[in-house]
C-alpha atoms as a PDB file:
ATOM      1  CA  UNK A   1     -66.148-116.029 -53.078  1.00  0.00           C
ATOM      2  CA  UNK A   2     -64.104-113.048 -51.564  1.00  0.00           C
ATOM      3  CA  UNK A   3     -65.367-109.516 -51.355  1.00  0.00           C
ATOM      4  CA  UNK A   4     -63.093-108.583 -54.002  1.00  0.00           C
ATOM      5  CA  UNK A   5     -64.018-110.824 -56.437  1.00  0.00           C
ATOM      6  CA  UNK A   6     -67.564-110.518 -55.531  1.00  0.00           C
ATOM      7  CA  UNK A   7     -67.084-106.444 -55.847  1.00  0.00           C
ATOM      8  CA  UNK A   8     -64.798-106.731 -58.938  1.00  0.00           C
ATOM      9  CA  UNK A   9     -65.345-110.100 -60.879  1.00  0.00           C
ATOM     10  CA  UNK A  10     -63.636-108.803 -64.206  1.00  0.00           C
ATOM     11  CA  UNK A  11     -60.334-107.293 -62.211  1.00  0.00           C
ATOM     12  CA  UNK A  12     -57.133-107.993 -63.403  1.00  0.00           C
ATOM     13  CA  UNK A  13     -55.125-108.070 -59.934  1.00  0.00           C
ATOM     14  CA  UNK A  14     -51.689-108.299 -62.058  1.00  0.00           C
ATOM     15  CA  UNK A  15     -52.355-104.611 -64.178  1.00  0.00           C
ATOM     16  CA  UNK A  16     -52.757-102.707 -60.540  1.00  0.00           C
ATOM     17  CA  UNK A  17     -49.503-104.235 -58.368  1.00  0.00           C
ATOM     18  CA  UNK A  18     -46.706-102.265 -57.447  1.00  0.00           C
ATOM     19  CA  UNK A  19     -44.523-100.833 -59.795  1.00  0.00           C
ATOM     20  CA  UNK A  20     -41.083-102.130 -59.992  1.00  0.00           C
ATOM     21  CA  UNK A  21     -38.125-100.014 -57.813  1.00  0.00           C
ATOM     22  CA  UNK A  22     -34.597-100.288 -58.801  1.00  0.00           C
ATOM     23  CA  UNK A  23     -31.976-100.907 -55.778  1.00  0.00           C
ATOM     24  CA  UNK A  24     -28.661 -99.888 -55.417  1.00  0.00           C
ATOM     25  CA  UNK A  25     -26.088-100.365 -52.376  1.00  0.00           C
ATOM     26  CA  UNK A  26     -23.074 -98.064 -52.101  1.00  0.00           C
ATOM     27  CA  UNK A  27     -21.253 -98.469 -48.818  1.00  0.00           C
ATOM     28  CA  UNK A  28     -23.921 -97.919 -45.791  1.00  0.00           C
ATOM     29  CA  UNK A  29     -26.461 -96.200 -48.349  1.00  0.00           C
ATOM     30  CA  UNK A  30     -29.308 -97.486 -50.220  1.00  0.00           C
ATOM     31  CA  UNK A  31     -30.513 -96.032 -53.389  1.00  0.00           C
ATOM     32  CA  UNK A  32     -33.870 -96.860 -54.525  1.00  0.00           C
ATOM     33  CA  UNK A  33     -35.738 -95.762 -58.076  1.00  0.00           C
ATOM     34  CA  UNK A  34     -39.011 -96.533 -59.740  1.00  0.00           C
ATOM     35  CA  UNK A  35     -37.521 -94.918 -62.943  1.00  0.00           C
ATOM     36  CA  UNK A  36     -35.110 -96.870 -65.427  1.00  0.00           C
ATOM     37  CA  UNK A  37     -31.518 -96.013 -64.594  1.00  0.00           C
ATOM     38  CA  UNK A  38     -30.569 -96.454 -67.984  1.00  0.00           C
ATOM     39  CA  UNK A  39     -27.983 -99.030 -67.826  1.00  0.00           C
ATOM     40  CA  UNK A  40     -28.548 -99.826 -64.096  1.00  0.00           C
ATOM     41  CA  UNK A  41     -27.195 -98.580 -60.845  1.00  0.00           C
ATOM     42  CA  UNK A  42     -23.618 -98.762 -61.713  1.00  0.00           C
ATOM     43  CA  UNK A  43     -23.745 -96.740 -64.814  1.00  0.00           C
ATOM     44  CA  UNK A  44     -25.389 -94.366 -63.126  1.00  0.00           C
ATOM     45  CA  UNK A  45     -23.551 -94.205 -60.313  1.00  0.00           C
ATOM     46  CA  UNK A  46     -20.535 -93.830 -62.843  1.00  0.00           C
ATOM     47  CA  UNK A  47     -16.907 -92.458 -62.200  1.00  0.00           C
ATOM     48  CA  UNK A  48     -18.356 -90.723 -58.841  1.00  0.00           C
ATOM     49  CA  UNK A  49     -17.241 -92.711 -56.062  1.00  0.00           C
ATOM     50  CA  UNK A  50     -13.903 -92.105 -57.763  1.00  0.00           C
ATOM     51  CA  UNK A  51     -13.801 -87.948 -56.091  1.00  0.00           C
ATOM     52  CA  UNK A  52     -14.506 -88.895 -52.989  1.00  0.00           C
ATOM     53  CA  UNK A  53     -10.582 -88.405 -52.591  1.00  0.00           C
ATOM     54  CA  UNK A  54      -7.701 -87.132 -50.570  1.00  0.00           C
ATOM     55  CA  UNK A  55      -7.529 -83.450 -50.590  1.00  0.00           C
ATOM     56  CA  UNK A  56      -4.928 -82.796 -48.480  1.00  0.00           C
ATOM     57  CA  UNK A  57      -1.557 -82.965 -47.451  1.00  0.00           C
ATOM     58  CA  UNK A  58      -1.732 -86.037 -43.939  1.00  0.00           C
ATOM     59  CA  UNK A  59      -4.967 -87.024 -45.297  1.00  0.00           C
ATOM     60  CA  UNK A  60      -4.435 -91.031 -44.954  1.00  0.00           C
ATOM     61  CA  UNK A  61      -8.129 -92.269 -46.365  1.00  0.00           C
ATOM     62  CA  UNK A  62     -10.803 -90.481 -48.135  1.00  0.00           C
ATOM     63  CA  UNK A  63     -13.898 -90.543 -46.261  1.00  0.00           C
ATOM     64  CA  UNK A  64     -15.858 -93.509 -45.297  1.00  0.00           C
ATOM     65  CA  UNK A  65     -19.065 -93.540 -44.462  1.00  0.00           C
ATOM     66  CA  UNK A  66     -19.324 -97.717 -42.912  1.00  0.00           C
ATOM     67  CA  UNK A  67     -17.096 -96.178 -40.457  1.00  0.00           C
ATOM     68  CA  UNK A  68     -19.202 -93.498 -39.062  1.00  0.00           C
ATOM     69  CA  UNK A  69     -22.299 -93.529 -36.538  1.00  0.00           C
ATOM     70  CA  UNK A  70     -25.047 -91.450 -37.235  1.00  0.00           C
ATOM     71  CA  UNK A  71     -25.686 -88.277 -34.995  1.00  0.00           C
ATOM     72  CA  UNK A  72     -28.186 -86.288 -36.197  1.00  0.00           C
ATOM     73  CA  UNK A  73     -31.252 -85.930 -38.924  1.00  0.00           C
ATOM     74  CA  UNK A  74     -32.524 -82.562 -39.361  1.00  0.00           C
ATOM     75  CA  UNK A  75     -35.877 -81.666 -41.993  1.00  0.00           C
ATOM     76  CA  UNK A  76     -36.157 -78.934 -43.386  1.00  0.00           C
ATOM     77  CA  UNK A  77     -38.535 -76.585 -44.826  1.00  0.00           C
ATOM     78  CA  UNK A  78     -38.052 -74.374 -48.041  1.00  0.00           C
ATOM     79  CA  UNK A  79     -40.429 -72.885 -50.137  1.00  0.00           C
ATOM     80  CA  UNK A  80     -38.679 -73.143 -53.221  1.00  0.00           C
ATOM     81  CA  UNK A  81     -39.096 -75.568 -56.091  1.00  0.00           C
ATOM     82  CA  UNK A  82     -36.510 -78.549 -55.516  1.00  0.00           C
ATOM     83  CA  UNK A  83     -33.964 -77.175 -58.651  1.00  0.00           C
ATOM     84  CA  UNK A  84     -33.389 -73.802 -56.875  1.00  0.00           C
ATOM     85  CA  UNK A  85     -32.906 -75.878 -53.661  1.00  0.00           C
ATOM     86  CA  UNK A  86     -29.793 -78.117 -56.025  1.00  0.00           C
ATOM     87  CA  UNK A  87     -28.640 -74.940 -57.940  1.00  0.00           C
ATOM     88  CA  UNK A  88     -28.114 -73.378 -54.406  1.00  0.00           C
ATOM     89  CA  UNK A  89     -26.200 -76.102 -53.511  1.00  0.00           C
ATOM     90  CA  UNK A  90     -23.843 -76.900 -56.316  1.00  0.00           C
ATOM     91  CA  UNK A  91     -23.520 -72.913 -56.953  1.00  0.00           C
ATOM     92  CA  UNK A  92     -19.886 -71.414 -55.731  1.00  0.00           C
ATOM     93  CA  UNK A  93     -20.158 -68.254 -56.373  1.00  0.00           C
ATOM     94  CA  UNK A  94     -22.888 -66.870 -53.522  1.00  0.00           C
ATOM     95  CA  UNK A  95     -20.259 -68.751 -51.290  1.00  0.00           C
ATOM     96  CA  UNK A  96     -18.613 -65.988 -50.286  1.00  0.00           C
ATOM     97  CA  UNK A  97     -20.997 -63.480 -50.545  1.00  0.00           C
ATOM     98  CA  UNK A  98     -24.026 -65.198 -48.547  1.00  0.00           C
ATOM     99  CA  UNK A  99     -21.792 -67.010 -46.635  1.00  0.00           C
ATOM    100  CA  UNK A 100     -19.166 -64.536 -45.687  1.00  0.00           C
ATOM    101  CA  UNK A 101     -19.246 -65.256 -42.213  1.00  0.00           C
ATOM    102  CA  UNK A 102     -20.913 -68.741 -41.479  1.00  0.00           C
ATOM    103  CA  UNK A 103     -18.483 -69.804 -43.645  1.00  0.00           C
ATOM    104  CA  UNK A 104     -15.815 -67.164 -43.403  1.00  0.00           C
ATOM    105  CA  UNK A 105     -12.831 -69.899 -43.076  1.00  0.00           C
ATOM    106  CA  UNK A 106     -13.468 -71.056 -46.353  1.00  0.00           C
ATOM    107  CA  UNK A 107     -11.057 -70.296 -49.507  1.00  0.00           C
ATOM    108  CA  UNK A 108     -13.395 -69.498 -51.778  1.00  0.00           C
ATOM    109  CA  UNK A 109     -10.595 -68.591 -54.392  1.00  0.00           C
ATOM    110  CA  UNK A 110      -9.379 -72.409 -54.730  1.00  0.00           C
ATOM    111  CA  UNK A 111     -12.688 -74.068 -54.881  1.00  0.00           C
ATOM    112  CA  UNK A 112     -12.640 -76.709 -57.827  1.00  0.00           C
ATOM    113  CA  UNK A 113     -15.597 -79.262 -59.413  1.00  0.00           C
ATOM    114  CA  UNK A 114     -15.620 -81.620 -62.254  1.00  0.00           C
ATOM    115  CA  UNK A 115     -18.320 -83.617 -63.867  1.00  0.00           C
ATOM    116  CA  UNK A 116     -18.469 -87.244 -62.936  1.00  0.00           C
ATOM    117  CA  UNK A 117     -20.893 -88.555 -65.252  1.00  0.00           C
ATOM    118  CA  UNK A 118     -24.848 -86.646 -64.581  1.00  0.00           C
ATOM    119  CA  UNK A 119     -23.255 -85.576 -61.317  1.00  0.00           C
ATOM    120  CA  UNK A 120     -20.875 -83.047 -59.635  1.00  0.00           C
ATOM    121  CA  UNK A 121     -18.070 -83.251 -57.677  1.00  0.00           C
ATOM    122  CA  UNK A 122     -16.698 -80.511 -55.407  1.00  0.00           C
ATOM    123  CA  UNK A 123     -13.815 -79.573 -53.048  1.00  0.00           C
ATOM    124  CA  UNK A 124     -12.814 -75.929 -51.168  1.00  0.00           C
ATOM    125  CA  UNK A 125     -10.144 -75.623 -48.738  1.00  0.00           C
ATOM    126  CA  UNK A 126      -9.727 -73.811 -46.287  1.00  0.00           C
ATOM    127  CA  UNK A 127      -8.192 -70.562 -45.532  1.00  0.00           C
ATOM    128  CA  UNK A 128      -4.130 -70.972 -44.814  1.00  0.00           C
ATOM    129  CA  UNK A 129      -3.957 -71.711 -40.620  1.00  0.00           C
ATOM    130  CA  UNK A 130      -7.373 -72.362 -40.302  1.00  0.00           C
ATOM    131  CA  UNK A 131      -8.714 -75.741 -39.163  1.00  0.00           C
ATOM    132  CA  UNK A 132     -11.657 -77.515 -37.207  1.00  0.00           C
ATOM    133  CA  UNK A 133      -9.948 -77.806 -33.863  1.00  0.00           C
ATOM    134  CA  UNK A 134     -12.555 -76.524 -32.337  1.00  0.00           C
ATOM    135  CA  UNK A 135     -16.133 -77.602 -33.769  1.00  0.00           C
ATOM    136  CA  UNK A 136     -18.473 -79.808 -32.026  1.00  0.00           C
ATOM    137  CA  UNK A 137     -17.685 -82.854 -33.370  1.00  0.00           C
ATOM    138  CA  UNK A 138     -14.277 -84.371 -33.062  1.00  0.00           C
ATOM    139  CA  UNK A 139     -11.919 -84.455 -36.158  1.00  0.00           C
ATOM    140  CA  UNK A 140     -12.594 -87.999 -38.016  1.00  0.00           C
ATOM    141  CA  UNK A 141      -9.496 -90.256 -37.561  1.00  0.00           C
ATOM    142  CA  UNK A 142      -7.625 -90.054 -41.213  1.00  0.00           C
ATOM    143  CA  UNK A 143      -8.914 -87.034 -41.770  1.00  0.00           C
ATOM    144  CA  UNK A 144      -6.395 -83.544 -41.103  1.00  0.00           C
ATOM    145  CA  UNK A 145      -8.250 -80.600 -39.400  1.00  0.00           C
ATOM    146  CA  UNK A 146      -7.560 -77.762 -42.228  1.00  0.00           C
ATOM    147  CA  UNK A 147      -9.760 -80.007 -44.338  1.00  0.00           C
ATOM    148  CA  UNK A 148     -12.413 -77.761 -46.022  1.00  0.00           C
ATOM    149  CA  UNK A 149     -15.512 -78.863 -47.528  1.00  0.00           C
ATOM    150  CA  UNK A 150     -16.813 -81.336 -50.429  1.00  0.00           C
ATOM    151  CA  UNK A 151     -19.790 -82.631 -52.262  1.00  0.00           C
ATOM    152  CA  UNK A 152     -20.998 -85.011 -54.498  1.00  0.00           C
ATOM    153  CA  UNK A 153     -24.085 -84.039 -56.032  1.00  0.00           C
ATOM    154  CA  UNK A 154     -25.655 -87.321 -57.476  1.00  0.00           C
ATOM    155  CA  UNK A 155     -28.426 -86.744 -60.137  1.00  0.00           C
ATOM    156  CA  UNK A 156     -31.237 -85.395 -59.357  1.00  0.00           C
ATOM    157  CA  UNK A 157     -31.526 -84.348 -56.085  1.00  0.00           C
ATOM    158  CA  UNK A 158     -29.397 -86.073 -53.466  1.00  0.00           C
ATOM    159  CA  UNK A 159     -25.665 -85.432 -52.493  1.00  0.00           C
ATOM    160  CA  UNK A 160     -23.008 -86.448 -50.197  1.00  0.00           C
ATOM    161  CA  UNK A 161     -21.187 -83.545 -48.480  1.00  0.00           C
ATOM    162  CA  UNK A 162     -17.919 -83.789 -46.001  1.00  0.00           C
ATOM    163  CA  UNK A 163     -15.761 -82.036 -43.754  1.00  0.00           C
ATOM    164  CA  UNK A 164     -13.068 -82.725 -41.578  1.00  0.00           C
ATOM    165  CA  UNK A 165     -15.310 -83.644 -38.450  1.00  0.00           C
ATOM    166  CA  UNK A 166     -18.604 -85.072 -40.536  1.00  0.00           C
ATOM    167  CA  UNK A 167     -20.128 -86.736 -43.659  1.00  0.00           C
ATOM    168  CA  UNK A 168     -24.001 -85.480 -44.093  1.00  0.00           C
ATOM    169  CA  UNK A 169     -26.625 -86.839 -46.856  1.00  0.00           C
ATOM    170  CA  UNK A 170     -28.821 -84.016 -48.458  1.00  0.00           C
ATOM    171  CA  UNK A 171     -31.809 -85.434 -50.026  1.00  0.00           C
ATOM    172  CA  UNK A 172     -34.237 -82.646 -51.197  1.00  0.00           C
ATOM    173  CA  UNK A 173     -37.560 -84.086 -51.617  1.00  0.00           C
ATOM    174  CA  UNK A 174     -40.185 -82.044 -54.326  1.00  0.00           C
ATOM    175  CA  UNK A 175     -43.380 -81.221 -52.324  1.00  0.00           C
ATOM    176  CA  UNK A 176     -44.879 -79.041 -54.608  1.00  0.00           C
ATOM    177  CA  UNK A 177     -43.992 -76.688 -57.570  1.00  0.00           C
ATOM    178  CA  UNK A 178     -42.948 -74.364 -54.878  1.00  0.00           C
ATOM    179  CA  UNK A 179     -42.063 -76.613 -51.867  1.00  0.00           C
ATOM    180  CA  UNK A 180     -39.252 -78.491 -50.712  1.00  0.00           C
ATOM    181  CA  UNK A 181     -38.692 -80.734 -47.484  1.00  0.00           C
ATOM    182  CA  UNK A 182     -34.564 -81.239 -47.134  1.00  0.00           C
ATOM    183  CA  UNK A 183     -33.747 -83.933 -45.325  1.00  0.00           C
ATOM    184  CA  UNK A 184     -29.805 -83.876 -43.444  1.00  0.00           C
ATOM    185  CA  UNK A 185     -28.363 -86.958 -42.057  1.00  0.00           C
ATOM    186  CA  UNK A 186     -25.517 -85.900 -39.826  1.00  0.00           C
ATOM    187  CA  UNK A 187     -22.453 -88.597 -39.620  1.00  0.00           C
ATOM    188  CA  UNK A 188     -19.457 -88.399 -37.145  1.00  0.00           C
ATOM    189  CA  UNK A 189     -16.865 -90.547 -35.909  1.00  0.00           C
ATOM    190  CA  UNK A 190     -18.359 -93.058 -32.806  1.00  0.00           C
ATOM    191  CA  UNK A 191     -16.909 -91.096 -30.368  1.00  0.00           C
ATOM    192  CA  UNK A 192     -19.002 -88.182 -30.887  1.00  0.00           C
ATOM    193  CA  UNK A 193     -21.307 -89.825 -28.548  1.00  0.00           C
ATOM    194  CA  UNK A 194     -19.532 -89.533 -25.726  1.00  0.00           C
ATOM    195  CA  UNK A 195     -19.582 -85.712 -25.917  1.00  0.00           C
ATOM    196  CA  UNK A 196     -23.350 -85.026 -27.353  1.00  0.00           C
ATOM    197  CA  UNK A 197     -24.843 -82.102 -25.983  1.00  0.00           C
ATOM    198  CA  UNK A 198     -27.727 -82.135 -23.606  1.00  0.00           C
ATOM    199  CA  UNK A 199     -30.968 -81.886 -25.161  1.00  0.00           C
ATOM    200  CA  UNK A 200     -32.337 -78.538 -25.995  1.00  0.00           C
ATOM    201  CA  UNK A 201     -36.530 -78.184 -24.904  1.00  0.00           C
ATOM    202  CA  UNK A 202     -38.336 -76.324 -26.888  1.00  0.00           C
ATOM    203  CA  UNK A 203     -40.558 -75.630 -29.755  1.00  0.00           C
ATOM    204  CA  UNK A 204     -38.470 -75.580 -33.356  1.00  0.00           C
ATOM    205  CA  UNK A 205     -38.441 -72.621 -35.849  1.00  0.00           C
ATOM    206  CA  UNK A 206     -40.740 -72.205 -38.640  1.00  0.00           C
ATOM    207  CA  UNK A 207     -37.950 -73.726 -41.853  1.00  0.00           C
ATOM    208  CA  UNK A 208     -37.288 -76.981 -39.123  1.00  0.00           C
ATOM    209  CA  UNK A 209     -39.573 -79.916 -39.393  1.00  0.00           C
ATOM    210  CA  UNK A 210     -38.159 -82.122 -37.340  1.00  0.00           C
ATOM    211  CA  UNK A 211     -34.993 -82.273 -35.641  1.00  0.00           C
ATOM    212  CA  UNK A 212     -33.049 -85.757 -33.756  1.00  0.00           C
ATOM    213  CA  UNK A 213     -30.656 -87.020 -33.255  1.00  0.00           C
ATOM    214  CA  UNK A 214     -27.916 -86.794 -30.139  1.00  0.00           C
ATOM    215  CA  UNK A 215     -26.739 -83.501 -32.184  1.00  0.00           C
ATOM    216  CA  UNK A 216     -29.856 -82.784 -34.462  1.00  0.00           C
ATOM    217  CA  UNK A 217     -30.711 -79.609 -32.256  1.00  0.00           C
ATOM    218  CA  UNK A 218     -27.049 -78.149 -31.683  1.00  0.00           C
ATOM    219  CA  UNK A 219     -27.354 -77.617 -35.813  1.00  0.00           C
ATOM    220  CA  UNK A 220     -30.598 -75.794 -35.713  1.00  0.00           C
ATOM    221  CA  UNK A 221     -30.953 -72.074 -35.232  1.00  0.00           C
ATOM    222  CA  UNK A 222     -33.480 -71.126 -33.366  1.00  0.00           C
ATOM    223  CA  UNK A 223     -32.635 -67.568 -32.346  1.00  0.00           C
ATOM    224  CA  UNK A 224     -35.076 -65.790 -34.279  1.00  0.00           C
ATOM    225  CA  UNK A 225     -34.431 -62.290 -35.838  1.00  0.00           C
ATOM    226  CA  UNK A 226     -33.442 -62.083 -39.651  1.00  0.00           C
ATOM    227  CA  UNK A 227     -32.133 -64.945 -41.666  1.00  0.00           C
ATOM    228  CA  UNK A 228     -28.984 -62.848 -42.641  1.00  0.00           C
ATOM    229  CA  UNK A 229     -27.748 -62.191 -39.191  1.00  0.00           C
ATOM    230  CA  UNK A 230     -28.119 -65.374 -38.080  1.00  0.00           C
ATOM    231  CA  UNK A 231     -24.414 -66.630 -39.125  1.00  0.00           C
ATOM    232  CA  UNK A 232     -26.696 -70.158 -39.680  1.00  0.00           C
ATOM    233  CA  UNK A 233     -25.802 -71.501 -43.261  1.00  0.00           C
ATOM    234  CA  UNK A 234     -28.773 -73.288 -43.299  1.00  0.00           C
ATOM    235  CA  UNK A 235     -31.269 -69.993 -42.638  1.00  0.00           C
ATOM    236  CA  UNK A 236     -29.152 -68.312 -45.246  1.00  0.00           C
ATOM    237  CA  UNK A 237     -29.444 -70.592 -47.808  1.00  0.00           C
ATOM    238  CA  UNK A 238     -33.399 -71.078 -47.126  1.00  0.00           C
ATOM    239  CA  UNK A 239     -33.463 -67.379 -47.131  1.00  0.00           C
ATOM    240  CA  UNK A 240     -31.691 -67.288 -50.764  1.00  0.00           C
ATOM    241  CA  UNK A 241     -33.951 -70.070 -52.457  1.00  0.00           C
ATOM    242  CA  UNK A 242     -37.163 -68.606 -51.389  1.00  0.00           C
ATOM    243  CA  UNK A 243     -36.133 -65.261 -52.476  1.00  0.00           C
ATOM    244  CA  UNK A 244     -35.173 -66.763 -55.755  1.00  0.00           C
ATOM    245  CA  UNK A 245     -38.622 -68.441 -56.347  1.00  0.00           C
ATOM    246  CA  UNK A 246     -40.527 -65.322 -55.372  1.00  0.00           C
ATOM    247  CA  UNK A 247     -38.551 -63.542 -58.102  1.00  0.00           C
ATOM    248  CA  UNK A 248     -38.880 -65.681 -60.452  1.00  0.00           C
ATOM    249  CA  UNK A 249     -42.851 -66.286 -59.773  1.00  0.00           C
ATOM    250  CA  UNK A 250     -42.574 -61.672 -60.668  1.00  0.00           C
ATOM    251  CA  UNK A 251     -41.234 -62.496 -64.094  1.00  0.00           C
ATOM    252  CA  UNK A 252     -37.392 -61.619 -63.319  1.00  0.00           C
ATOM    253  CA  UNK A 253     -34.662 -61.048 -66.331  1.00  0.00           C
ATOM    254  CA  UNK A 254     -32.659 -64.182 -65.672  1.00  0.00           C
ATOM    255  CA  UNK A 255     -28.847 -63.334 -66.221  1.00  0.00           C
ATOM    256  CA  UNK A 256     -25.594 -64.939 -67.226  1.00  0.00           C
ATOM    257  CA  UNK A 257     -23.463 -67.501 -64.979  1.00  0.00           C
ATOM    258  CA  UNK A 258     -20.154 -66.848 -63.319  1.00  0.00           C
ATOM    259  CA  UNK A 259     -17.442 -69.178 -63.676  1.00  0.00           C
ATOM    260  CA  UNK A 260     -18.165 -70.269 -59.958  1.00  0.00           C
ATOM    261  CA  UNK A 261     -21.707 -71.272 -61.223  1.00  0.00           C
ATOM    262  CA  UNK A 262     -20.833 -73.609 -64.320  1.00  0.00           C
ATOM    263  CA  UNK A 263     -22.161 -76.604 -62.511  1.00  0.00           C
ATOM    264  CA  UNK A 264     -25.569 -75.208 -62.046  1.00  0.00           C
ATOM    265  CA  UNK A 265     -25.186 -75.092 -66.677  1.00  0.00           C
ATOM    266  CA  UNK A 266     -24.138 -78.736 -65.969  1.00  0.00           C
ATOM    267  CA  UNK A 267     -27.006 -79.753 -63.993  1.00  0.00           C
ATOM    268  CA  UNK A 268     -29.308 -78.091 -66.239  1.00  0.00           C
ATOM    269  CA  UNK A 269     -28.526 -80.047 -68.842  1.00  0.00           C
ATOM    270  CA  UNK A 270     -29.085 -82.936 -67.301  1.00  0.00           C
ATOM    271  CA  UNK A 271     -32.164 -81.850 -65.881  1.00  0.00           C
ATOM    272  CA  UNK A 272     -32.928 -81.364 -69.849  1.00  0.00           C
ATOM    273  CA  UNK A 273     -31.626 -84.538 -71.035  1.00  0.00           C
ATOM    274  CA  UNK A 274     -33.277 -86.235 -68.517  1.00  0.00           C
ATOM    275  CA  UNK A 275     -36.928 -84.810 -69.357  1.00  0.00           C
ATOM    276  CA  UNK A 276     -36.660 -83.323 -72.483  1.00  0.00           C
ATOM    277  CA  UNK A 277     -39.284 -80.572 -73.011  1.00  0.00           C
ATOM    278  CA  UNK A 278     -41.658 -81.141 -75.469  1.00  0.00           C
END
């Protein structure tokens, strides 16, 4: 007789396994769920690999993921509940207010998004002249230089977001009611490589858990002083999450949206179709 039978004679082994996970593959990227997709992985995934699109005039392929290497993975910490962490994410209108400068070559005045099923999909050029000549990472073949910024938020909490140089996963991962870890994998073209950065000693700042990667570090700030003079858009946006959670912990009046916030209404109502109070 085994141990566990001895210890548990009356057990039922097949009521305690494993749950069932759901698996998805698009491209490079696995998707995994213990919940019911409701209709499956393709229904979910509906209509968004779709916007991942040509923006611009000389683009010659929308972005590609199987062709890139991966360069970096940087976690972060935010103490703010995961939904502040999305509605930061998707929102455009403290783009060019919180952002002014870190992302001061950004035409905030053109920025578009549409629905694409439960997620959201996003594009904002650039400024007129402006272009990515001179970043860190070399300009992905196919893709122009005045190429701005997109996303694709997919439901709940993970998106795809790409520039002219990169292609980064954002998976925010609930670690409390008013915790988040955010985990950024950095993608570039293969000859990034050649031209990573030496590495940079040192202990990491308070919001950085962990940072890798040939360029994981060069995308950390660690200079200290305040989170608003740090031209970092990562410190900024931690800086604007946790601010929103302590004021919403004191009770604050919660206003109306601009029309550069209608996607955090739209993820809302997912969030509330989703899980339906009771």
């Amino acid at each position: 007789m085994t141990l566990g039978r001895d210890q548990f004679p009356d057990l039922d082994a097949g009521c305690l396994g494993l749950r069932p996970a759901r698996l998805g593959l698009w491209r490079n990227h696995v998707f995994v769920s213990a919940a019911d997709a409701g209709g499956g992985f393709d229904k979910w995934l509906a209509d968004m690999p779709a916007t991942i699109a040509t923006h611009e005039p000389g683009q010659t392929r929308p972005h590609d993921p199987t062709r890139l290497v991966e360069v970096g993975v940087m976690t972060f910490r935010c103490r703010a509940n995961w939904k502040i962490v999305t509605e930061n994410f998707i929102d455009g209108y403290h783009l060019p207010l919180l952002h002014a400068v870190s992302l001061g070559d950004g035409d905030f005045t053109r920025q578009q998004w549409v629905p694409a099923g439960r997620h959201i999909t996003f594009y904002r050029p650039l400024k007129p002249g402006m272009a990515a000549n001179d970043r860190a990472l070399p300009v992905i073949d196919g893709i122009p230089p005045n190429y701005g910024a997109s996303y694709q938020w997919l439901f709940p909490n993970i998106a795809f977001f790409e520039t002219a140089t990169s292609w980064s996963t954002f998976h925010v991962i609930p670690v409390a009611a008013d915790l988040s870890e955010i985990v950024v994998r950095l993608f570039a073209g293969p000859e990034a490589l050649d031209h990573a950065p030496a590495p940079s000693p040192g202990p990491l700042p308070d919001h950085v858990i962990t940072a890798s990667g040939a360029f994981g570090r060069l995308f950390v700030d660690g200079s200290g002083g305040h989170a608003l003079e740090s031209e970092d858009v990562m410190r900024e946006d931690i800086y604007a999450c946790e601010a929103v959670q302590q004021g919403l912990a004191a009770g604050s009046t919660i206003g109306p949206l601009a029309r550069w916030e209608t996607p955090l209404a739209h993820f809302q109502r997912q969030v509330l179709d989703f899980a339906p109070l009771g």
